[in-house]
N, C-alpha and C. Protein backbone atom coordinates (compact mmCIF):
# COMPACT_ATOMS: atom_id res chain seq x y z
N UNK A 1 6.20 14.28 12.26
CA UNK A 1 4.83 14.48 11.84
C UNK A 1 3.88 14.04 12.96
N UNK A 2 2.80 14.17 12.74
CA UNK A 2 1.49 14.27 14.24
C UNK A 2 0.56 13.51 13.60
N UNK A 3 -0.25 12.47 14.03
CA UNK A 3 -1.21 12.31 13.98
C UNK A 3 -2.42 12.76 14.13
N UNK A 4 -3.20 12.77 12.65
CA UNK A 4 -4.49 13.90 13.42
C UNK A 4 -5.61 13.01 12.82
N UNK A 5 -7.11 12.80 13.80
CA UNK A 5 -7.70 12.17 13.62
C UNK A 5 -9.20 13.04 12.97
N UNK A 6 -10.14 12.56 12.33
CA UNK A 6 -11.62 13.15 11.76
C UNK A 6 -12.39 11.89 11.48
N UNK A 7 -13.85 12.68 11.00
CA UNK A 7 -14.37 11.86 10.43
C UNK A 7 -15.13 12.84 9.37
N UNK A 8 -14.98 11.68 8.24
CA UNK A 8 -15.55 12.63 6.91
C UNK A 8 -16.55 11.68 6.59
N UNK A 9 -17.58 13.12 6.05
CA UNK A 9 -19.33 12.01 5.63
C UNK A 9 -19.45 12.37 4.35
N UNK A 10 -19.39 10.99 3.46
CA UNK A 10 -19.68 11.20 1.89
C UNK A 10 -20.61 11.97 1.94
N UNK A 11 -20.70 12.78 0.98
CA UNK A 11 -22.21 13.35 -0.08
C UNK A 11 -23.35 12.54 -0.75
N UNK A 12 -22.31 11.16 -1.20
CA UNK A 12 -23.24 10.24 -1.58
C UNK A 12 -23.09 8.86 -1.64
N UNK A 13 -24.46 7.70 -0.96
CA UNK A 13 -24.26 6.39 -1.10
C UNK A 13 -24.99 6.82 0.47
N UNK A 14 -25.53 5.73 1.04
CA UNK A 14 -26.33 5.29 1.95
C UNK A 14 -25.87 3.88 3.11
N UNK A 15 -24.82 3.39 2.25
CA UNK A 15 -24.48 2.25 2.63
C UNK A 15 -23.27 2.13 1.57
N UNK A 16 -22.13 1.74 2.70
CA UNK A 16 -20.35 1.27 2.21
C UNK A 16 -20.79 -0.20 0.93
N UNK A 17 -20.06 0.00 0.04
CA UNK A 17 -19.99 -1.26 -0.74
C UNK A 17 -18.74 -1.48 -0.56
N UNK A 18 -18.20 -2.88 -1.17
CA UNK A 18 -16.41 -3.23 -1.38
C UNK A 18 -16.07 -2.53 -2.07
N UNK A 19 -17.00 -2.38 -3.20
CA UNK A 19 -16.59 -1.30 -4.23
C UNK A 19 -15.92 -0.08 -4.24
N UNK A 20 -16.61 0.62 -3.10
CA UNK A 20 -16.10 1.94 -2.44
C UNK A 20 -15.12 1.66 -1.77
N UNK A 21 -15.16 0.49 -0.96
CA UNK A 21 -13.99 0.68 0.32
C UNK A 21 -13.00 0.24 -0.75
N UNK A 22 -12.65 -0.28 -1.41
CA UNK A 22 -11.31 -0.55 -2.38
C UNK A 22 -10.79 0.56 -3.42
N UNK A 23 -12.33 0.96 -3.68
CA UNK A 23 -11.66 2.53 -4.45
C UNK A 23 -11.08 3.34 -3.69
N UNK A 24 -11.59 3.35 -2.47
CA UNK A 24 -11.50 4.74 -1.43
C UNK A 24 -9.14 4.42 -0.83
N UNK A 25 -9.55 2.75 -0.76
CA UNK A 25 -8.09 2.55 -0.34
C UNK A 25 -7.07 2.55 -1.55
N UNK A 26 -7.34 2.01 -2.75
CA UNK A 26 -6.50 2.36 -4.17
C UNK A 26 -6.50 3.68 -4.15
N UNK A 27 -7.16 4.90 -3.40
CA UNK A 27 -6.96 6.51 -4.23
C UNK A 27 -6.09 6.74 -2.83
N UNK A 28 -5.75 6.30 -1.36
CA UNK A 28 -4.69 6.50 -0.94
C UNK A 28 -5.23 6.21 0.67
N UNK A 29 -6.68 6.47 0.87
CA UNK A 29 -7.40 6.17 2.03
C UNK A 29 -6.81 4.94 3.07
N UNK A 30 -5.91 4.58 2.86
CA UNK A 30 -5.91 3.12 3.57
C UNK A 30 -5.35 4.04 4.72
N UNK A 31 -5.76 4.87 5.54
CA UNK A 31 -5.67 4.99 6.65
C UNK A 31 -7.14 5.64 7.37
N UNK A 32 -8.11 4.79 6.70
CA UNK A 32 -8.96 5.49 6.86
C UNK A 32 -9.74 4.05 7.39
N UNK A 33 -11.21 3.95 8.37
CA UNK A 33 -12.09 2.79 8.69
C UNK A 33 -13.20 3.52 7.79
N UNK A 34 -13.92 2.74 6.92
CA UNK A 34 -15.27 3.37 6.46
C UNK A 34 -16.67 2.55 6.85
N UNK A 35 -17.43 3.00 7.05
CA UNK A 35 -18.79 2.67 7.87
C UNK A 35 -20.01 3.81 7.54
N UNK A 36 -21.27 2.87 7.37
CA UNK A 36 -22.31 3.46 7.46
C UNK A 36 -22.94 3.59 8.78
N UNK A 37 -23.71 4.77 8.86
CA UNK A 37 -24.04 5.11 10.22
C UNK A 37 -25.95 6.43 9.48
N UNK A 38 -26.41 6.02 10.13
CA UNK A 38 -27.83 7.33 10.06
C UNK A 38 -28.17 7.43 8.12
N UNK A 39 -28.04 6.63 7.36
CA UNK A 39 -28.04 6.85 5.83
C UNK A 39 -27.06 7.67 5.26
N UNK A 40 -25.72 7.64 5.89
CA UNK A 40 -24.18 7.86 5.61
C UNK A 40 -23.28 7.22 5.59
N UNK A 41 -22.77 7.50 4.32
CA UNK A 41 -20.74 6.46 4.33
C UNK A 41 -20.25 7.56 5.19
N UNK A 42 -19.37 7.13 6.30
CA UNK A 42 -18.34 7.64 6.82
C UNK A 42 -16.90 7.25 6.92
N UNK A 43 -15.71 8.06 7.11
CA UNK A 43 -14.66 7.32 6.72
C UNK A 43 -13.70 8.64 7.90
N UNK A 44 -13.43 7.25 8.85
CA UNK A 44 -12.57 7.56 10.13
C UNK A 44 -11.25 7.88 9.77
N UNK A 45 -10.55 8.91 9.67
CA UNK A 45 -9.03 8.69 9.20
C UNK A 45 -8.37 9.12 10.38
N UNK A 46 -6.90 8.77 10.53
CA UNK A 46 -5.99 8.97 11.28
C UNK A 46 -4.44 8.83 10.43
N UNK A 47 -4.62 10.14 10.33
CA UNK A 47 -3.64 10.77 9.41
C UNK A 47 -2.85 11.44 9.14
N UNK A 48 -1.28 11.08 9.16
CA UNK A 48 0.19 11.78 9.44
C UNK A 48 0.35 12.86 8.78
N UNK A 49 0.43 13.98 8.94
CA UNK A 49 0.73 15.29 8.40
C UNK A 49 1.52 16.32 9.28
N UNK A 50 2.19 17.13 8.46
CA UNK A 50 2.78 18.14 8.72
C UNK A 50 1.60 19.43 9.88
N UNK A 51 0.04 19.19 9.27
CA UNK A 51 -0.94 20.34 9.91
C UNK A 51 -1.75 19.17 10.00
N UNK A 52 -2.90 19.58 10.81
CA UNK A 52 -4.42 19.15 10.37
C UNK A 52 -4.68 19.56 8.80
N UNK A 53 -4.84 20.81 8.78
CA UNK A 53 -5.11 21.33 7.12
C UNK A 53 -4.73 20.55 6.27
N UNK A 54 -3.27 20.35 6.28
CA UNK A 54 -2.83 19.38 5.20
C UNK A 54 -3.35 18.43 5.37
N UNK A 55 -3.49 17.60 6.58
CA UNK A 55 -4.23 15.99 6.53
C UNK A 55 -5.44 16.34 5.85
N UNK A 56 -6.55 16.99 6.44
CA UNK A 56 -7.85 17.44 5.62
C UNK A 56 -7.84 17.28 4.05
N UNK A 57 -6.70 17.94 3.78
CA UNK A 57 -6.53 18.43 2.22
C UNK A 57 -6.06 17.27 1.55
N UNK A 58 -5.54 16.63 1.84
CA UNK A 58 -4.90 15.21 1.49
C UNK A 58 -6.06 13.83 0.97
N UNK A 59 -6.65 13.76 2.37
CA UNK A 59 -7.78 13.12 2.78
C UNK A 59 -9.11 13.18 1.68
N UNK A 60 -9.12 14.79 1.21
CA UNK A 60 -10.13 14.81 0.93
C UNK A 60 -10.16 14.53 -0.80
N UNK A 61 -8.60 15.29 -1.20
CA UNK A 61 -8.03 15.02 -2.39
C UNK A 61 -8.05 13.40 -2.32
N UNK A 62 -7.54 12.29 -1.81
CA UNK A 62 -7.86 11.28 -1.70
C UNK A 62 -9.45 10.36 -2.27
N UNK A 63 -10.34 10.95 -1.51
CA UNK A 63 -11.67 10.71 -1.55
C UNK A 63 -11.87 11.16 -3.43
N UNK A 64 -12.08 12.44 -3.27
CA UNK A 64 -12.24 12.64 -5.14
C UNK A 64 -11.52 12.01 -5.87
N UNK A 65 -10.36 11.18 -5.53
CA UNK A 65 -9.40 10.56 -6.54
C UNK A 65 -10.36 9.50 -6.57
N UNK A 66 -10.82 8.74 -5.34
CA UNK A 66 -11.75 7.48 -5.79
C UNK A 66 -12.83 7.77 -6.39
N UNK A 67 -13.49 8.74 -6.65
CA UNK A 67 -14.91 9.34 -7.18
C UNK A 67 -16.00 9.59 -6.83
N UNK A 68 -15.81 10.22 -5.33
CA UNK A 68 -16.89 10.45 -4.16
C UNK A 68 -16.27 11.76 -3.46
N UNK A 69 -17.88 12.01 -3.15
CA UNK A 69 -17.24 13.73 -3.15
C UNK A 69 -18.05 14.23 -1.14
N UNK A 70 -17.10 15.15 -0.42
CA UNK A 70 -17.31 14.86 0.90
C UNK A 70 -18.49 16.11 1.03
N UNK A 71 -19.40 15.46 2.29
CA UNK A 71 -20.57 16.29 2.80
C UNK A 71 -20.13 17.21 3.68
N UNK A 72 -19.59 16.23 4.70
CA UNK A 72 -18.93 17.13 6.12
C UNK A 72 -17.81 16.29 6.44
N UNK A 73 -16.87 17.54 7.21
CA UNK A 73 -15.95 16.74 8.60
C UNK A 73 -16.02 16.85 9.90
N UNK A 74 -15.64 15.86 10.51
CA UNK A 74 -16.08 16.16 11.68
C UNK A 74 -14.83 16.02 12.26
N UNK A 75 -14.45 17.03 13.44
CA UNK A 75 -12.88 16.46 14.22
C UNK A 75 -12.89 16.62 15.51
N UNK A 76 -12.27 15.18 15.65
CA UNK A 76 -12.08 14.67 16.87
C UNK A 76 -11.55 15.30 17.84
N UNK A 77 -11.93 14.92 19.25
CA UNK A 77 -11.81 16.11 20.14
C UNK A 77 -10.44 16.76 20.13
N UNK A 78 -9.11 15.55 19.64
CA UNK A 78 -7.77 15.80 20.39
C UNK A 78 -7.00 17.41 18.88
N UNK A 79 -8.06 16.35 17.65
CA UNK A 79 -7.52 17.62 16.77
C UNK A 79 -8.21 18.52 17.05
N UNK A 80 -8.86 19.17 17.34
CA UNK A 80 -9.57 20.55 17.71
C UNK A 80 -8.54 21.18 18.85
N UNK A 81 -8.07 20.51 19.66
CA UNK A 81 -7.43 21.31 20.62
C UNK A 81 -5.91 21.43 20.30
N UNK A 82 -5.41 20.65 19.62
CA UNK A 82 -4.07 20.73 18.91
C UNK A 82 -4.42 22.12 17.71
N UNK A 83 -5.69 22.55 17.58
CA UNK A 83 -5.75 23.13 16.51
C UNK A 83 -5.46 25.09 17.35
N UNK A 84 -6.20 24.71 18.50
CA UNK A 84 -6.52 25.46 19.72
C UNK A 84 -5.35 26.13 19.75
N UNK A 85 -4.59 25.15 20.41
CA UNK A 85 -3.38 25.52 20.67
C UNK A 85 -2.15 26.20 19.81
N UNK A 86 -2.35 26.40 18.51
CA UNK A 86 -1.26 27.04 17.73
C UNK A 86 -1.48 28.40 17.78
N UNK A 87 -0.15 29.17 17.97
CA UNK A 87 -0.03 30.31 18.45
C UNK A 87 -0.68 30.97 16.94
């Protein structure tokens, strides 16, 4: 499996509570750093999968399991070009 890295920006909350970061790691996130940044939760993952897609899909299924729902992703330079690269 590959490591593939993103960053995903909640839809909603302004600022990380414990609250969140413990829900976010009980629904499966614990490979994830979460941080506010510009009046956004963000949540750094680096995450073993078979694809990117699947990490995405995982990740994001993850996030709705804790009860927060995603704005955007953003991906990091190395997954974009691993993404590049598939025939």
């Amino acid at each position: 499996m590959k490591t593939y890295e993103f960053i995903v920006t909640l839809a909603e909350g302004t600022e990380h509570t414990d609250e969140l970061v413990e829900a976010l790691f009980e629904a499966g996130c614990d490979d994830g750093s979460v941080w506010s940044s510009g009046g956004y939760v963000q949540i750094g993952f680096s995450r073993e999968s078979e694809s990117l897609e699947a990490a995405i899909r995982s990740a994001v299924g993850d996030i709705q399991k804790a009860g927060s729902r995603v704005f955007q992703i953003i991906m990091e330079e190395g997954s974009l070009a691993a993404l590049a690269s598939v025939p």
